[in-house]
Structures are given as C-alpha cells and as structure tokens.
C-alpha atoms as a PDB file:
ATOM      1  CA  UNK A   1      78.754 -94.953  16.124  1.00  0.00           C
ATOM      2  CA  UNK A   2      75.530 -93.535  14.541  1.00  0.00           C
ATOM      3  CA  UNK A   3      76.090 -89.717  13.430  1.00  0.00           C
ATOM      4  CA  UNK A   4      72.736 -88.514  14.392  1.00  0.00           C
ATOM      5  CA  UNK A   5      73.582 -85.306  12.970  1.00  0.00           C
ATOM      6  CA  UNK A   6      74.440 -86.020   9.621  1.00  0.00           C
ATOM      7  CA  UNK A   7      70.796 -88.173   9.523  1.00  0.00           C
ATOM      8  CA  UNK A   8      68.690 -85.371  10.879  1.00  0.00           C
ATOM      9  CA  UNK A   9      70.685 -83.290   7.566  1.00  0.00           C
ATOM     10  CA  UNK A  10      70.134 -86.220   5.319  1.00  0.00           C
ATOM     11  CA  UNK A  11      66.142 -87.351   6.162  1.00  0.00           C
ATOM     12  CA  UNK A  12      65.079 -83.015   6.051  1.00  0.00           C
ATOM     13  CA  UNK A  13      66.897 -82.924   2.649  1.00  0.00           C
ATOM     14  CA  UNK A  14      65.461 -86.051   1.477  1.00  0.00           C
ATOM     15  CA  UNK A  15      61.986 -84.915   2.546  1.00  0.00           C
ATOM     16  CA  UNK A  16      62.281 -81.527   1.428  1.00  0.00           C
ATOM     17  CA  UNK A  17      63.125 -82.865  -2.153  1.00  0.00           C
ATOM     18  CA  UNK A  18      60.277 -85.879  -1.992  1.00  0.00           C
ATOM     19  CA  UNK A  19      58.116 -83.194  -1.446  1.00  0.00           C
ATOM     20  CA  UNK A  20      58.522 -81.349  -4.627  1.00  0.00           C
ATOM     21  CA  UNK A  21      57.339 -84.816  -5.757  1.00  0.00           C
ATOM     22  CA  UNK A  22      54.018 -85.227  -3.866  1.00  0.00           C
ATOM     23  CA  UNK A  23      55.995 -88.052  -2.208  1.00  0.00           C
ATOM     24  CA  UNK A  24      55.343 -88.752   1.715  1.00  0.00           C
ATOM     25  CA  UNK A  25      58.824 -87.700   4.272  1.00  0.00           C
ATOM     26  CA  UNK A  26      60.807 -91.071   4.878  1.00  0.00           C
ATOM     27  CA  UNK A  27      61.222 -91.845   8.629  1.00  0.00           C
ATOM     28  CA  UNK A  28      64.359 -92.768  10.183  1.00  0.00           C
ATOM     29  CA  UNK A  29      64.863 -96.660  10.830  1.00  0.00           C
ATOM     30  CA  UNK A  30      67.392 -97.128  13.641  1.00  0.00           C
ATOM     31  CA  UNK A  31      68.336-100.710  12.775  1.00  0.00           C
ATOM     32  CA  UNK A  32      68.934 -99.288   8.564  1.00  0.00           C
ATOM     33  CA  UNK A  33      71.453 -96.272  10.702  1.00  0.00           C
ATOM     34  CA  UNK A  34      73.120 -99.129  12.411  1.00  0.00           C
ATOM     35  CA  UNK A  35      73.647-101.542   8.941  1.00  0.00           C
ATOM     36  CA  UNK A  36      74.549 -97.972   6.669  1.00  0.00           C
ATOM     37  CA  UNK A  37      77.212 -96.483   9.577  1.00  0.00           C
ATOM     38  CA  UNK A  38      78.855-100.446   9.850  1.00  0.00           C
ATOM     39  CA  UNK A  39      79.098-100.663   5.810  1.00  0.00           C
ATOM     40  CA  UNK A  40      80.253 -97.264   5.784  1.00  0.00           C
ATOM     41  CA  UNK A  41      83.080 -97.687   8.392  1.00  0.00           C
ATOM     42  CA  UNK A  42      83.877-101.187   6.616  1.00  0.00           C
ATOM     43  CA  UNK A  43      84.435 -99.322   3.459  1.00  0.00           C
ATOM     44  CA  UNK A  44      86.783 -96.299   4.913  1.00  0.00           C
ATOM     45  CA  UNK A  45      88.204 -98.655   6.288  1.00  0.00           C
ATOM     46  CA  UNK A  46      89.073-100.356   2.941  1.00  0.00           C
ATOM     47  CA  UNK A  47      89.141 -97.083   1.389  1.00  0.00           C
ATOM     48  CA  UNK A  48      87.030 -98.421  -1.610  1.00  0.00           C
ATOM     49  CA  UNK A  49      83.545 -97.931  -2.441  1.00  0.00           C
ATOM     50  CA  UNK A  50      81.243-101.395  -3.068  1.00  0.00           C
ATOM     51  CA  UNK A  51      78.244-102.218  -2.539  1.00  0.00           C
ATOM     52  CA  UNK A  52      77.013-104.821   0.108  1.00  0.00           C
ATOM     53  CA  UNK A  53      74.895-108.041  -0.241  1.00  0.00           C
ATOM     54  CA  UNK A  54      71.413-105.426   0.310  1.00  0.00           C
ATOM     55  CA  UNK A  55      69.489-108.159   1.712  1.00  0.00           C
ATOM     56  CA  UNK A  56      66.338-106.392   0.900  1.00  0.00           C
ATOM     57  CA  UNK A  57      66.954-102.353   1.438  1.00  0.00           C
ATOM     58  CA  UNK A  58      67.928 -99.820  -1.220  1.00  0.00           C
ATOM     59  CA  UNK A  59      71.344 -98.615  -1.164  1.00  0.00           C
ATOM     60  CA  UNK A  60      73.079 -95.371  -2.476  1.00  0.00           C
ATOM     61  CA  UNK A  61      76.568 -94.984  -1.897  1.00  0.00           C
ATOM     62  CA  UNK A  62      79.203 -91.859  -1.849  1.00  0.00           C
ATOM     63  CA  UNK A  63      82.466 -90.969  -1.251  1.00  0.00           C
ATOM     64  CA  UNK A  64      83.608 -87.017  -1.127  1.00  0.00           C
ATOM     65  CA  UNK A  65      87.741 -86.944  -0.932  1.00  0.00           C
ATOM     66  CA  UNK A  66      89.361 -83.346   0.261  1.00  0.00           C
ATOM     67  CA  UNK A  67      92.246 -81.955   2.560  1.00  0.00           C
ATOM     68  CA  UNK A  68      91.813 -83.307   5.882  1.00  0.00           C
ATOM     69  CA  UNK A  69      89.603 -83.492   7.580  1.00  0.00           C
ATOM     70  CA  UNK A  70      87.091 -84.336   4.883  1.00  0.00           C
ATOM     71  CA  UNK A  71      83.429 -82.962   5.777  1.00  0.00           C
ATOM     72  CA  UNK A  72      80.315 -83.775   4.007  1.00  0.00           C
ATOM     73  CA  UNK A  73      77.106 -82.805   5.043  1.00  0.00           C
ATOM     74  CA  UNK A  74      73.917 -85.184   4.520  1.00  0.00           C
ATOM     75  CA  UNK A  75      72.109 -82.145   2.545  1.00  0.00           C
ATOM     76  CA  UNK A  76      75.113 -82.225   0.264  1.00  0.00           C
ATOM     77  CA  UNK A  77      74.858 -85.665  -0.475  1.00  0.00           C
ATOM     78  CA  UNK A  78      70.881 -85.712  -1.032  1.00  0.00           C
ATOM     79  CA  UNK A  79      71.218 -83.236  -3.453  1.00  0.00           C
ATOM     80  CA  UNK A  80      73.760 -84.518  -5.243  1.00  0.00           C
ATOM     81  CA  UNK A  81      72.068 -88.056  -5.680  1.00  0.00           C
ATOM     82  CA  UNK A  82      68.623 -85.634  -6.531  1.00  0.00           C
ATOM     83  CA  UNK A  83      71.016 -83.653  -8.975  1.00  0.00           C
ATOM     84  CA  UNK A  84      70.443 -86.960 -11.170  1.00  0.00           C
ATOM     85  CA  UNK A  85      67.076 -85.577 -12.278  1.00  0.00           C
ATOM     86  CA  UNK A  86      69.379 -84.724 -14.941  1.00  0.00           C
ATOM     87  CA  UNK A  87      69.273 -87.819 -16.567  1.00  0.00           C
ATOM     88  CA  UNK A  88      65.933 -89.062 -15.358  1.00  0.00           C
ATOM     89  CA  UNK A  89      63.145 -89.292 -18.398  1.00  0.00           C
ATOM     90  CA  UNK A  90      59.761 -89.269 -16.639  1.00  0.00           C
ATOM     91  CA  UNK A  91      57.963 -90.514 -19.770  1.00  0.00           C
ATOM     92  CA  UNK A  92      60.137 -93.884 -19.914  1.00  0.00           C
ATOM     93  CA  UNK A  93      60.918 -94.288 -16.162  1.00  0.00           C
ATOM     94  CA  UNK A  94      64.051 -95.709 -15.935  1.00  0.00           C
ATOM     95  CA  UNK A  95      67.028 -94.874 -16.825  1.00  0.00           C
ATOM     96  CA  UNK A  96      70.362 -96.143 -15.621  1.00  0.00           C
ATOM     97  CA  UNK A  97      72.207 -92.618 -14.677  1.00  0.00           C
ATOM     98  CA  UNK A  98      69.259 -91.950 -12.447  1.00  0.00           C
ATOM     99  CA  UNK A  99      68.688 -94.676 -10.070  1.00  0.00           C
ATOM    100  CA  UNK A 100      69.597 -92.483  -7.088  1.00  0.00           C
ATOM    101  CA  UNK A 101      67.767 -90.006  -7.679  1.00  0.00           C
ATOM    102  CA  UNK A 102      65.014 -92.425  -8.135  1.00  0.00           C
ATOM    103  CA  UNK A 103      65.377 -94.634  -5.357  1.00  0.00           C
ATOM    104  CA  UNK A 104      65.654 -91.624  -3.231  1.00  0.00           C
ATOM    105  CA  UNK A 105      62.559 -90.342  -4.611  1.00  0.00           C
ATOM    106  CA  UNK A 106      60.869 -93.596  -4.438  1.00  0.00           C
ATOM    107  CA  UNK A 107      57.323 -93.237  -3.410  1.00  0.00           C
ATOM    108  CA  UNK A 108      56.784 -96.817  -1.726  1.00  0.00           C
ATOM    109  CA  UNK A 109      59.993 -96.243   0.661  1.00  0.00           C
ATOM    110  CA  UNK A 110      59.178 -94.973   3.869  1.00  0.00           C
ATOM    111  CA  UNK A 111      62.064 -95.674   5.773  1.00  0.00           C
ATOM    112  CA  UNK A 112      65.956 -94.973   5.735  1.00  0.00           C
ATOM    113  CA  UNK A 113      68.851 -94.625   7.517  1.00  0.00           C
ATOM    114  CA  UNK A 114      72.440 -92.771   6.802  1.00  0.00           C
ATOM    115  CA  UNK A 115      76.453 -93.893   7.287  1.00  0.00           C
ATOM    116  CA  UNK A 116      79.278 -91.752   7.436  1.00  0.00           C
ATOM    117  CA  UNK A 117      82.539 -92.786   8.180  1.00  0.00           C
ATOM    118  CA  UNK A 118      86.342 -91.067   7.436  1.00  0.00           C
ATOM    119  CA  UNK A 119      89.242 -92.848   6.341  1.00  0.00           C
ATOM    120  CA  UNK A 120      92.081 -93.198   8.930  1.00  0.00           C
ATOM    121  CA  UNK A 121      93.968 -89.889   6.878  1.00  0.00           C
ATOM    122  CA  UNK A 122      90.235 -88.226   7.575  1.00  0.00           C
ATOM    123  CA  UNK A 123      91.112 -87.270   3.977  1.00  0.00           C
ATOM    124  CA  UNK A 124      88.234 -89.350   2.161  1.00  0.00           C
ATOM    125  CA  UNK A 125      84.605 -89.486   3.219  1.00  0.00           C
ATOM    126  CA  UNK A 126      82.075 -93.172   2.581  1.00  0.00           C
ATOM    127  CA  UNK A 127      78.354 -92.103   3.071  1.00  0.00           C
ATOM    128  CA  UNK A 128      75.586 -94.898   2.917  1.00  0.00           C
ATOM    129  CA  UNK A 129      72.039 -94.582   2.825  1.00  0.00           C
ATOM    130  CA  UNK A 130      69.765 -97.576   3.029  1.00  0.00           C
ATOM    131  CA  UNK A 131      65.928 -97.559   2.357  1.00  0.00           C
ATOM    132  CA  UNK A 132      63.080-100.002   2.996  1.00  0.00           C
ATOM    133  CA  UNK A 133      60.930-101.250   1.190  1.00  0.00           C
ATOM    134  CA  UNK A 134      63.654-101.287  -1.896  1.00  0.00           C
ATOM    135  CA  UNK A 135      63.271 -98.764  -4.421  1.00  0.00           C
ATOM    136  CA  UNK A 136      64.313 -98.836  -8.388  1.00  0.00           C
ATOM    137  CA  UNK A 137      61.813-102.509  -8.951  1.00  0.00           C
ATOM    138  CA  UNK A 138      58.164-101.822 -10.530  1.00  0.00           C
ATOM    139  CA  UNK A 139      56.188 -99.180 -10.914  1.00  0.00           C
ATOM    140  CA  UNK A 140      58.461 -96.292 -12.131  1.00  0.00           C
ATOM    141  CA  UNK A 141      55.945 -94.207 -12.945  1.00  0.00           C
ATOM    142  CA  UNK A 142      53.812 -94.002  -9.853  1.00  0.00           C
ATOM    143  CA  UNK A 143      56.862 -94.439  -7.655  1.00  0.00           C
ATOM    144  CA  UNK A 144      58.814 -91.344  -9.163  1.00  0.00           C
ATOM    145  CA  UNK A 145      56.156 -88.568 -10.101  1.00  0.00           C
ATOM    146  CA  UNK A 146      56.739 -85.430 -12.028  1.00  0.00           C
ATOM    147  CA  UNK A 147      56.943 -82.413  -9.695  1.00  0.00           C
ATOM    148  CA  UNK A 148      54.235 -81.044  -7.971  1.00  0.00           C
ATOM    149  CA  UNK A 149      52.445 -77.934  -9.664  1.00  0.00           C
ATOM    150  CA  UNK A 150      54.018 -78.064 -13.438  1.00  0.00           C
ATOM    151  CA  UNK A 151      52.653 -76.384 -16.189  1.00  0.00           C
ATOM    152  CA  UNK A 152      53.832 -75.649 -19.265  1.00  0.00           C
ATOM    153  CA  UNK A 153      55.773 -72.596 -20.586  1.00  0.00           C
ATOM    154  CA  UNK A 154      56.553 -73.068 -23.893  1.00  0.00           C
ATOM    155  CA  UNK A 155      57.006 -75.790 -26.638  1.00  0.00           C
ATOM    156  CA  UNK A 156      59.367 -77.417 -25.538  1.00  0.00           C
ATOM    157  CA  UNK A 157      59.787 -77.137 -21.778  1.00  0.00           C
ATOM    158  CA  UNK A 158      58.057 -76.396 -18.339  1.00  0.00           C
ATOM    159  CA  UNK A 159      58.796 -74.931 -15.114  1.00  0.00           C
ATOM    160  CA  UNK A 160      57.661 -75.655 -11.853  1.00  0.00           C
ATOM    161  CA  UNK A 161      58.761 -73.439  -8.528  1.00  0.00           C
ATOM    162  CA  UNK A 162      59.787 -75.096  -5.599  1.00  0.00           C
ATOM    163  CA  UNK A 163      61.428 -73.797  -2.476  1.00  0.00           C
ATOM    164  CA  UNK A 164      65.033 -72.666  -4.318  1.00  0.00           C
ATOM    165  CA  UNK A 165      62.833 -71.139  -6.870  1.00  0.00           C
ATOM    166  CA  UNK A 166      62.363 -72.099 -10.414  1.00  0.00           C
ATOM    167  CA  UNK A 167      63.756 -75.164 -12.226  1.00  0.00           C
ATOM    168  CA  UNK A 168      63.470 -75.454 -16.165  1.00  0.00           C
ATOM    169  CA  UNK A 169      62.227 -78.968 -17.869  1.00  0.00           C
ATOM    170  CA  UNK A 170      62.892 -80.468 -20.639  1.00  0.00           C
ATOM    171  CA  UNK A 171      59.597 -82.176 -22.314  1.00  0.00           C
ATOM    172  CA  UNK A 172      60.188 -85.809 -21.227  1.00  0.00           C
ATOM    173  CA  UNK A 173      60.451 -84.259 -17.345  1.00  0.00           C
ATOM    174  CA  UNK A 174      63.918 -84.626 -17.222  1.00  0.00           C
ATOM    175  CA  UNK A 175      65.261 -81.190 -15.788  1.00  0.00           C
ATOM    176  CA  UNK A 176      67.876 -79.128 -17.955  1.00  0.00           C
ATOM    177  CA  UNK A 177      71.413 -78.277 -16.845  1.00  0.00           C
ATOM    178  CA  UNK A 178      70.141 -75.409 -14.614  1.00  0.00           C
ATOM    179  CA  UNK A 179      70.112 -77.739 -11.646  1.00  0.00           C
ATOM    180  CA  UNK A 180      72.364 -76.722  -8.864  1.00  0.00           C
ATOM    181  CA  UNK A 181      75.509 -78.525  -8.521  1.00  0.00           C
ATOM    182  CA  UNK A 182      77.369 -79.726  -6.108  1.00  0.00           C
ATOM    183  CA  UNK A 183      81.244 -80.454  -5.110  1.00  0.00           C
ATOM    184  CA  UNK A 184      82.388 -81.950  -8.489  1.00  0.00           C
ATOM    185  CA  UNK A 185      84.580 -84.430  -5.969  1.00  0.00           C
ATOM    186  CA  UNK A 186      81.686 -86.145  -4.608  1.00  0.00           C
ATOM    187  CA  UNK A 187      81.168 -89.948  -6.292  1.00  0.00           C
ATOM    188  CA  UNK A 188      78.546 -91.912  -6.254  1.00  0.00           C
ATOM    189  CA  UNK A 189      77.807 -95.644  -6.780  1.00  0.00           C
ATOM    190  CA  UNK A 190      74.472 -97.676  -6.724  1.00  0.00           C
ATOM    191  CA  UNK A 191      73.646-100.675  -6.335  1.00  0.00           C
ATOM    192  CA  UNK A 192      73.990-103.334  -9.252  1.00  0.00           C
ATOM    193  CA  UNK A 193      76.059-100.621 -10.913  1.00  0.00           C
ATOM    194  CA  UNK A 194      79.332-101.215  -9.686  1.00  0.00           C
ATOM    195  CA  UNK A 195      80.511 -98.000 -12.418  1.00  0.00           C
ATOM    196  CA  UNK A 196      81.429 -95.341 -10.152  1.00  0.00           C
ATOM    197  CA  UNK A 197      79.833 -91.949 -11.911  1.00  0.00           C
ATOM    198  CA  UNK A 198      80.630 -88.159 -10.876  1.00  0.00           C
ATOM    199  CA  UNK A 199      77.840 -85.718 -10.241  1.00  0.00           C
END
C-alpha cells in the first residue's frame, strides 16, 4: 500500500533541495509509487537491500534500522542522499560517492515516486525512490548545477545561502563537512553500486 505521506515528505524535500540548484520540482508518478512501495516491501521482506532490474527509472535505495518500530521520514532520507554533496566535484561531474545526490538532483528527471516498507520485527526500515527519465547518464554538468546565487568569499571557497542558511564550498563545488547530518544508521545503496555506503 502506497504511503502517501511519506511521498508528500519525500517530493517537498526533494524540491526544496532541487531548488537550491535552479532545478524544476519533480512530480509524483503514481505507477513509479506503485513499482518503489512493491520493491520496497519485497526487500523487508528479505531483509536485504538490492537493487532491482530498473527497467529504465533511477533508483536510490535506503535502509534506517532502530528499536521498534523503526520510523523514517521521507525528508530524512532526501537529505541524507543530498548530504552526498560531500563528495560531489562540480568541475569533473561524476563521481562515484555521489550518484544519489546526483540523480536526485538530476535536472532532466521530472518524475518520481517513494517506497517504504518495515520488516516483520518493524525493527529495520527499506525506502525506494524511483525517477524517470533516469538520472546519473550524460550531461553531468548541465544536469547537476552549482547552487543558485554563489559567489566567492575567499581563495579557496564560496558560500551560497539557502533556506537553512549558509553552506561553505570547497573550490571544485563540492561542499565542506559543515553539511548537516543525519542518523549515522541510515544506509544507502545505488544502483550499479551494489557497495552499501553510510552517510
């Protein structure tokens, strides 16, 4: 069963953070809700985390793991795939510890839709997002801007305010460890990368 909730949280955060980007607000696709909540229920019910086939969408994957019952909101998640900004180098566009940040900022996707599911102990938490058209293939540089509004601030970094405030960056437009984190127990896979990485 689609948790419209936990979209309408996942589509404002996405939006809100594409924005900072100059990047249009995704919509939300009913039949990508559908396909993320049945892969996400398939995988608590496995209690693993792996991607599908994709035929054709973008997929980030989570999984949060706490006392029961788990809860994870979809603002929690967003900003925890965005909190790979970290690692993202603006100057050479890809970079393999950023792809869900990217795909989430992805300026050619317009759509997506959001899974959650618990496992049976409610103790573990599988979140899916899927995106059309497919992000992370061509144009990295048009698809993920810089932010909106930077300027430079010094030699070797720049600042650019958005709605939490300011955000420091380093001179390739990858942002510094000043970036708000979120629950260190919240993993994240992507697809092709089968490497599950903490953020």
């Amino acid at each position: 069963m689609i948790n419209e909730r936990f979209n309408q949280q996942a589509i404002r955060e996405h939006n809100r953070l594409r924005s900072l980007h100059g990047c249009p607000e995704l919509q939300l696709d009913e039949e990508l809700m559908i396909s993320a909540q049945k892969w996400a229920e398939n995988l608590a019910e496995a209690e693993k985390l792996y991607h599908s086939n994709h035929n054709g969408y973008g997929e980030n994957l989570a999984f949060k793991m706490s006392t029961a019952p788990c809860q994870i909101t979809g603002e929690e998640v967003s900003q925890t795939w965005y909190g790979e900004i970290d690692y993202h180098d603006f100057n050479q566009c890809y970079h393999p510890n950023s792809r869900h940040f990217t795909q989430m900022i992805w300026k050619s996707t317009t759509h997506a839709g959001f899974g959650l599911a618990l496992s049976r102990d409610k103790t573990k938490a599988y979140v899916v997002a899927r995106y059309l058209p497919v992000g992370n293939i061509g144009d990295f540089g048009w698809n993920v801007p810089h932010f909106q509004g930077v300027r430079r601030v010094g030699d070797n970094e720049s600042r650019y305010t958005g709605e939490n405030g300011s955000q420091r960056l380093n001179d390739n437009g990858s942002a510094n460890n000043d970036t708000p984190r979120v629950n260190n127990q919240l993993y994240t896979s992507l697809i092709i990368d089968t490497i599950h990485t903490t953020s």
